[in-house]
N, C-alpha and C. Protein backbone atom coordinates (compact mmCIF):
# COMPACT_ATOMS: atom_id res chain seq x y z
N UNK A 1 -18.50 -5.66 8.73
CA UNK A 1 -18.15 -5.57 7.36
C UNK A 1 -16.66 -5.21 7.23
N UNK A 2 -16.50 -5.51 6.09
CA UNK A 2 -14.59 -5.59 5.94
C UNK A 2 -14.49 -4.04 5.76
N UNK A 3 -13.64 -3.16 6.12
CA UNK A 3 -12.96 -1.77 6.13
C UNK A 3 -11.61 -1.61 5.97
N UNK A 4 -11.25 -0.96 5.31
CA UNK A 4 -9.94 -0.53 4.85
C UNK A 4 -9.62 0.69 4.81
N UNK A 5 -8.93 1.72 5.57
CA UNK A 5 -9.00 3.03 5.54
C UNK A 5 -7.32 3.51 5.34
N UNK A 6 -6.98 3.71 3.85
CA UNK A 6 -5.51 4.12 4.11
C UNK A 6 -5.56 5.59 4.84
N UNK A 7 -4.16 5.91 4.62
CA UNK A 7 -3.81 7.21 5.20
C UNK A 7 -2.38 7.61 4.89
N UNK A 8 -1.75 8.93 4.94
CA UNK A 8 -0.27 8.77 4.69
C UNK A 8 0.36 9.88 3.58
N UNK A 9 -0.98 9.85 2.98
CA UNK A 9 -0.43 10.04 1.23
C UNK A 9 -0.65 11.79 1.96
N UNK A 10 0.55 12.35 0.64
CA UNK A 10 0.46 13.90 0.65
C UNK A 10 1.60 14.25 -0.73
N UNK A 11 1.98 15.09 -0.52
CA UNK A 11 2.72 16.14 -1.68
C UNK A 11 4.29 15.64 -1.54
N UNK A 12 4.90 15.64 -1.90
CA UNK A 12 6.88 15.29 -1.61
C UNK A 12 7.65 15.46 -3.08
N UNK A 13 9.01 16.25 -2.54
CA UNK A 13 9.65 16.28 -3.61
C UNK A 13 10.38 15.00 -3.98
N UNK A 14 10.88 14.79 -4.93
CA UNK A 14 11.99 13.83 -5.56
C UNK A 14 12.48 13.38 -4.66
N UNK A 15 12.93 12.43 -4.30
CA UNK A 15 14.13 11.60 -3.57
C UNK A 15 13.72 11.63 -1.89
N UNK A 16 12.37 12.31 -1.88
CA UNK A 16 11.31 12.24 -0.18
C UNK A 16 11.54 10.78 0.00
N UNK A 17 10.61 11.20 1.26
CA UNK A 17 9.68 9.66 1.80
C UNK A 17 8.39 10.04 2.11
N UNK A 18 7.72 9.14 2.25
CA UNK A 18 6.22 9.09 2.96
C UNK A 18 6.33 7.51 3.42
N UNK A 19 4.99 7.30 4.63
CA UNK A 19 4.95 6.20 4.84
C UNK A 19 3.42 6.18 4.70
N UNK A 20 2.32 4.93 4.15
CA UNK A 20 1.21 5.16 4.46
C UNK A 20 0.96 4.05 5.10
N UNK A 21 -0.49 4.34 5.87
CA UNK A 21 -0.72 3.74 6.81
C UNK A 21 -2.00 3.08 6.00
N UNK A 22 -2.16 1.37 6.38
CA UNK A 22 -3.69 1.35 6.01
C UNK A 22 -4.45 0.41 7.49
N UNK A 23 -5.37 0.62 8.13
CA UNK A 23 -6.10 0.56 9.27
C UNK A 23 -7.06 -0.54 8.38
N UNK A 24 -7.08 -1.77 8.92
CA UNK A 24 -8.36 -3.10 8.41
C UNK A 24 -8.92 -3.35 10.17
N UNK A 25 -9.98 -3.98 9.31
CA UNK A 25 -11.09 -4.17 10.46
C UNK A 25 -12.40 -5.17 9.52
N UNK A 26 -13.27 -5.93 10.20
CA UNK A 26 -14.05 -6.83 9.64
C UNK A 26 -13.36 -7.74 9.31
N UNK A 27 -12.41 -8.41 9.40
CA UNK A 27 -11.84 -9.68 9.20
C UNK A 27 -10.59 -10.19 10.47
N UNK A 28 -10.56 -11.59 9.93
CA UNK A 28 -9.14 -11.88 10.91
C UNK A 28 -7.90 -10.93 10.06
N UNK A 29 -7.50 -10.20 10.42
CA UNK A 29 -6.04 -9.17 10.18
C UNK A 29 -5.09 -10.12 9.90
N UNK A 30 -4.67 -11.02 11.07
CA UNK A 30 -3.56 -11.44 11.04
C UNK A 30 -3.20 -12.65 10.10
N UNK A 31 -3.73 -13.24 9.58
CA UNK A 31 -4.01 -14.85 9.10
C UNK A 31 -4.18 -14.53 7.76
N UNK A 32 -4.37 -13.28 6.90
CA UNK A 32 -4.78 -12.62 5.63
C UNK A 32 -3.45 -11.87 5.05
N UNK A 33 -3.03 -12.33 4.05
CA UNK A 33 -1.61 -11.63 3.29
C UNK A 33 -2.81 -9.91 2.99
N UNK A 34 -1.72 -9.35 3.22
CA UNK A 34 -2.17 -7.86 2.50
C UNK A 34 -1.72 -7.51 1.23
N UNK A 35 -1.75 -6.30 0.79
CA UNK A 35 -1.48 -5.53 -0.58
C UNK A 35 -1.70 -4.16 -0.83
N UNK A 36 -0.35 -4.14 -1.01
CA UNK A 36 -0.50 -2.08 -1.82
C UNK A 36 -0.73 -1.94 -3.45
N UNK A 37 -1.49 -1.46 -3.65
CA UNK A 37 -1.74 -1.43 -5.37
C UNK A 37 -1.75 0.47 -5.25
N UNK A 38 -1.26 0.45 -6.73
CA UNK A 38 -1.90 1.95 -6.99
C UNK A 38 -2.17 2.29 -8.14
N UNK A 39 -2.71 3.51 -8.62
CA UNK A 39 -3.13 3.84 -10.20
C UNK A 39 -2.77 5.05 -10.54
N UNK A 40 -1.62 5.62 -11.12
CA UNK A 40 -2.06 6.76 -11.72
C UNK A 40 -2.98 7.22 -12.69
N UNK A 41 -3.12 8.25 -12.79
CA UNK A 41 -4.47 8.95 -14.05
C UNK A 41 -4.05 8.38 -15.28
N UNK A 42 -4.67 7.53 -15.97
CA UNK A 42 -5.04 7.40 -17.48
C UNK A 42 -3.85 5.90 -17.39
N UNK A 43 -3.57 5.02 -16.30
CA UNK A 43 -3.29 3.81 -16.47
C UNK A 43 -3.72 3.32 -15.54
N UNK A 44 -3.46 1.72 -15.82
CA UNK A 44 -4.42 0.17 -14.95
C UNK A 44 -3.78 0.70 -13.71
N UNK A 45 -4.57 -0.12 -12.76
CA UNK A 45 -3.91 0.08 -11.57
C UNK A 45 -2.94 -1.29 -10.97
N UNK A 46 -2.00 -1.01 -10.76
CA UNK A 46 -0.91 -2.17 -10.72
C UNK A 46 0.01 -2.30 -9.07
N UNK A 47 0.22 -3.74 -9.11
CA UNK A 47 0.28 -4.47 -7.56
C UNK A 47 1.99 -3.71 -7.53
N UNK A 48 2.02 -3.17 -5.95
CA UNK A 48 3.12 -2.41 -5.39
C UNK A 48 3.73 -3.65 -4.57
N UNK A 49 3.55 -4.26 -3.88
CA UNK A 49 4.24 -5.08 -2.43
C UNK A 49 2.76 -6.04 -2.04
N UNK A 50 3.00 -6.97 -1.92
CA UNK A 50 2.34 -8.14 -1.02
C UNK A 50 3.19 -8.52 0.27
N UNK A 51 2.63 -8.79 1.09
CA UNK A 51 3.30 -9.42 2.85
C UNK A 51 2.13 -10.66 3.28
N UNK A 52 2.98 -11.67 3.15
CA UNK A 52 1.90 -12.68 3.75
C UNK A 52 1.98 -12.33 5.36
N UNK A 53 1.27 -13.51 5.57
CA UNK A 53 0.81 -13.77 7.28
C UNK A 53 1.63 -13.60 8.08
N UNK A 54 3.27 -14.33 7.60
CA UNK A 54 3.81 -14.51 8.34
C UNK A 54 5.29 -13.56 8.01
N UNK A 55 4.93 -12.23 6.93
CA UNK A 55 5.96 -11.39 6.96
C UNK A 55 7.16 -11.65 5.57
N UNK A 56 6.58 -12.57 4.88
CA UNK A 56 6.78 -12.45 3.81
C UNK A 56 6.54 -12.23 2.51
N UNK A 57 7.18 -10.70 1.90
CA UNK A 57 7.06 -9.96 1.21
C UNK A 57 7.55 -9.97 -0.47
N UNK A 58 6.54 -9.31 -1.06
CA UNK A 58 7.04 -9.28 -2.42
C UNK A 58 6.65 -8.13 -2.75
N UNK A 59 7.56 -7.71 -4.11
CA UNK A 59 7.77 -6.51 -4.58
C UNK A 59 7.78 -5.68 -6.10
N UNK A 60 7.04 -5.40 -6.65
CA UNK A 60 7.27 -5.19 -8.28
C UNK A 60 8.53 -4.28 -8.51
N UNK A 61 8.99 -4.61 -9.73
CA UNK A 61 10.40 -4.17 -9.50
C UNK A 61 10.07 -2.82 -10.09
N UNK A 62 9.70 -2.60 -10.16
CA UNK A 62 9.84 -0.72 -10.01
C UNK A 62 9.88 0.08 -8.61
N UNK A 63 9.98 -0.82 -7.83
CA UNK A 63 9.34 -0.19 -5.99
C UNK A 63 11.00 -0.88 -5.63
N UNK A 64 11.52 -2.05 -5.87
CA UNK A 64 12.18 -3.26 -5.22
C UNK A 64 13.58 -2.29 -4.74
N UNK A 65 13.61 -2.29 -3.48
CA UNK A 65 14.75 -1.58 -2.91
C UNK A 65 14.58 -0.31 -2.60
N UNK A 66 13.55 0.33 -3.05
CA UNK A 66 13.17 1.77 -2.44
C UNK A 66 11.65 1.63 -1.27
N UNK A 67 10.69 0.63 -1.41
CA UNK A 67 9.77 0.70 -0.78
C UNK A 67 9.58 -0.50 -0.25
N UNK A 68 9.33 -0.13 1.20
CA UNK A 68 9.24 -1.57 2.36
C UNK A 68 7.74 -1.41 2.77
N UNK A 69 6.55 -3.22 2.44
CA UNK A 69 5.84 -3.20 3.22
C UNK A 69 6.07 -3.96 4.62
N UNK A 70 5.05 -3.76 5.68
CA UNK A 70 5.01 -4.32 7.32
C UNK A 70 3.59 -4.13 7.63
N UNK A 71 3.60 -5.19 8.14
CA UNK A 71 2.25 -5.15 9.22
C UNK A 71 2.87 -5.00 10.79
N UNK A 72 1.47 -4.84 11.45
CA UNK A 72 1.88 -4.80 12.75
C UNK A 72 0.15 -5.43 12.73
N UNK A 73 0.47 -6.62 13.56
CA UNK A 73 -1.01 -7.26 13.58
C UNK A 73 -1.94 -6.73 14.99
N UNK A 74 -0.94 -6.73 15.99
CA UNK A 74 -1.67 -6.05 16.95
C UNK A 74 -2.36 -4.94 16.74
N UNK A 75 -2.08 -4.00 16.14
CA UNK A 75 -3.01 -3.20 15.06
C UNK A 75 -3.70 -2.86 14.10
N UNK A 76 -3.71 -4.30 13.78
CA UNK A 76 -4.05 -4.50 12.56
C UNK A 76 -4.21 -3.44 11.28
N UNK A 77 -3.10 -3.29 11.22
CA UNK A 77 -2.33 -2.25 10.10
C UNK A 77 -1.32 -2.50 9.20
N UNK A 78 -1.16 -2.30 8.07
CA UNK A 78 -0.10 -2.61 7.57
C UNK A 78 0.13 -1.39 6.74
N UNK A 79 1.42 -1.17 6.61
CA UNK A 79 2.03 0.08 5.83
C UNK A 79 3.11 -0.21 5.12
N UNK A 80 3.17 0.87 4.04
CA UNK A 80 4.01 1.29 3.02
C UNK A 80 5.40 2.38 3.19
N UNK A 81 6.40 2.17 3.19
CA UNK A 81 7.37 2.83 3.51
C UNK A 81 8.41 3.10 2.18
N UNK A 82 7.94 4.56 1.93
CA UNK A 82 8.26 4.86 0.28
C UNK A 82 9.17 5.96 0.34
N UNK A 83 10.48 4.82 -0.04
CA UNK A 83 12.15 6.15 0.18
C UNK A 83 12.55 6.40 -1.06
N UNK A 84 13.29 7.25 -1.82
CA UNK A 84 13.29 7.38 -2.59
C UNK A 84 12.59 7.81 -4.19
N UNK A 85 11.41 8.57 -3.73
CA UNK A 85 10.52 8.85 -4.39
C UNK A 85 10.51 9.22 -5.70
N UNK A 86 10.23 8.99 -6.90
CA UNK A 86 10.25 9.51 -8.17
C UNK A 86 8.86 9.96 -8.57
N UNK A 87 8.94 10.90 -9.46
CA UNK A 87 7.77 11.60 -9.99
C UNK A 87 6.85 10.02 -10.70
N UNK A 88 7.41 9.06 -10.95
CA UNK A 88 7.08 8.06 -11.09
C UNK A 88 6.02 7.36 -10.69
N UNK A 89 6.16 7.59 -9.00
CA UNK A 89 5.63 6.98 -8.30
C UNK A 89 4.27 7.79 -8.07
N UNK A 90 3.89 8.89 -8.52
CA UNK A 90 2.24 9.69 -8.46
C UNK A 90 1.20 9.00 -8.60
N UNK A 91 0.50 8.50 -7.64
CA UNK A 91 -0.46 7.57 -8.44
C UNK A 91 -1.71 7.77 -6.96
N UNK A 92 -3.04 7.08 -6.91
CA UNK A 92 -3.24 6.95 -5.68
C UNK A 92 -3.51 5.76 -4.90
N UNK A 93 -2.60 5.58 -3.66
CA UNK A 93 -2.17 4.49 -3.20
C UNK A 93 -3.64 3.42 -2.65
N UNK A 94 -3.52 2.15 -2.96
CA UNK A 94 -4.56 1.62 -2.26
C UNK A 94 -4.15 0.38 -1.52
N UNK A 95 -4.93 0.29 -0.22
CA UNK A 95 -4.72 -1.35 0.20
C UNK A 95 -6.03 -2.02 -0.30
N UNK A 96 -4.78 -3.43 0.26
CA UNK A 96 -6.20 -4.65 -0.73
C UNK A 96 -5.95 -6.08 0.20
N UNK A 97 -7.11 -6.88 0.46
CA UNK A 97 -7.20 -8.05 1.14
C UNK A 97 -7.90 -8.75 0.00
N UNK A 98 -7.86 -10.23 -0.31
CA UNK A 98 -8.56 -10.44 -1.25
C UNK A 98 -9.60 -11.87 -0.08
N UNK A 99 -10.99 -11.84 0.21
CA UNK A 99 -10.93 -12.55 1.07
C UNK A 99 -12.38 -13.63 0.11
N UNK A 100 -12.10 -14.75 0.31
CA UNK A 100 -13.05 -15.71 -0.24
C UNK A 100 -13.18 -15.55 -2.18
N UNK A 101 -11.94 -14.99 -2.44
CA UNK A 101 -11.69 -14.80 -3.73
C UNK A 101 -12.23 -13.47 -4.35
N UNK A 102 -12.81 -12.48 -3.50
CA UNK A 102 -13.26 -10.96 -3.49
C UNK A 102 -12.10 -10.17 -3.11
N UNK A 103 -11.81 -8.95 -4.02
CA UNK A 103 -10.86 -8.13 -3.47
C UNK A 103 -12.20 -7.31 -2.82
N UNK A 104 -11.20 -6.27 -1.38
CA UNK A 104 -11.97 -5.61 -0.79
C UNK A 104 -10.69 -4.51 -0.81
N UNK A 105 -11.09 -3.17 -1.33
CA UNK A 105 -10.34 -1.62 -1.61
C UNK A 105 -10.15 -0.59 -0.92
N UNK A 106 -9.67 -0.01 -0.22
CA UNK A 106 -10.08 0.92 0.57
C UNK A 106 -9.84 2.26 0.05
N UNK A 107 -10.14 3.63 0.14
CA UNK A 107 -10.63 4.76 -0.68
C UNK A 107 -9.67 4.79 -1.48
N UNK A 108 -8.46 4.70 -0.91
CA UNK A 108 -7.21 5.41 -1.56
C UNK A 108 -6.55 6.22 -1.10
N UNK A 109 -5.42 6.87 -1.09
CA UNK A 109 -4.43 8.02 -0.76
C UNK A 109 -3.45 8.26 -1.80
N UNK A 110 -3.70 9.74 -2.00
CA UNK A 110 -3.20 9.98 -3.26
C UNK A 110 -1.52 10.78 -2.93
N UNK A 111 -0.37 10.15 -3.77
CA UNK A 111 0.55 10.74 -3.59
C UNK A 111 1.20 10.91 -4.47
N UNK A 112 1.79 12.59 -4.63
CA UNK A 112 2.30 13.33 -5.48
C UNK A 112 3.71 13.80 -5.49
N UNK A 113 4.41 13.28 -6.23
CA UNK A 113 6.22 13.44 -6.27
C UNK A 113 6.35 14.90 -7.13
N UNK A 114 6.68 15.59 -6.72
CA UNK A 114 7.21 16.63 -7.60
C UNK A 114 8.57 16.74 -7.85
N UNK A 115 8.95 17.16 -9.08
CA UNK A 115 10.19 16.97 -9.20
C UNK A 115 10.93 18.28 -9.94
């Protein structure tokens, strides 16, 4: 079965970093574009970075120039690399595969900018 287990998320002041990690399993990894989405409390939850197959990336411009996604397929992992942090960015982080036209979610990791 498809699994998605982020990781990463924690507490940081203003202008931090964090990186999160998300760990897939139950599918081909490598051949599948990924996705960071997140939600803060009391709004939709909205697309952070996409990386296709082959390492090409997109970015909503509220992230664009502060946050880099990457896979590493041999591990089938792909992560979030979040510089520049704004209280903005509080939300809790999720990865996403969308496979046979199903998104598949994994718990979440919640991260908190204090400022």
């Amino acid at each position: 079965q498809v699994q998605l287990v982020e990781s990463g998320g924690g507490l940081v002041q203003a202008g931090g970093s964090l990186r999160l990690s998300c760990a897939a399993s139950g599918f081909i990894f490598s051949i599948k574009p990924m996705a960071w989405y997140r939600q803060a409390p009391g709004k939709q939850r909205e697309l952070v970075a996409v990386i296709s197959s082959r390492g090409t990336t997109n970015y909503a411009d509220s992230v664009k120039g502060r946050f880099t996604i990457s896979r590493d397929n041999a591990k089938n992992t792909v992560y979030l690399q979040m510089n520049s942090l704004k209280s903005e960015d509080t939300a809790v982080y999720y990865c996403n595969v969308r496979l046979e036209t199903y998104d598949y979610w994994g718990q979440g990791t919640q991260v908190t900018v204090s400022s």
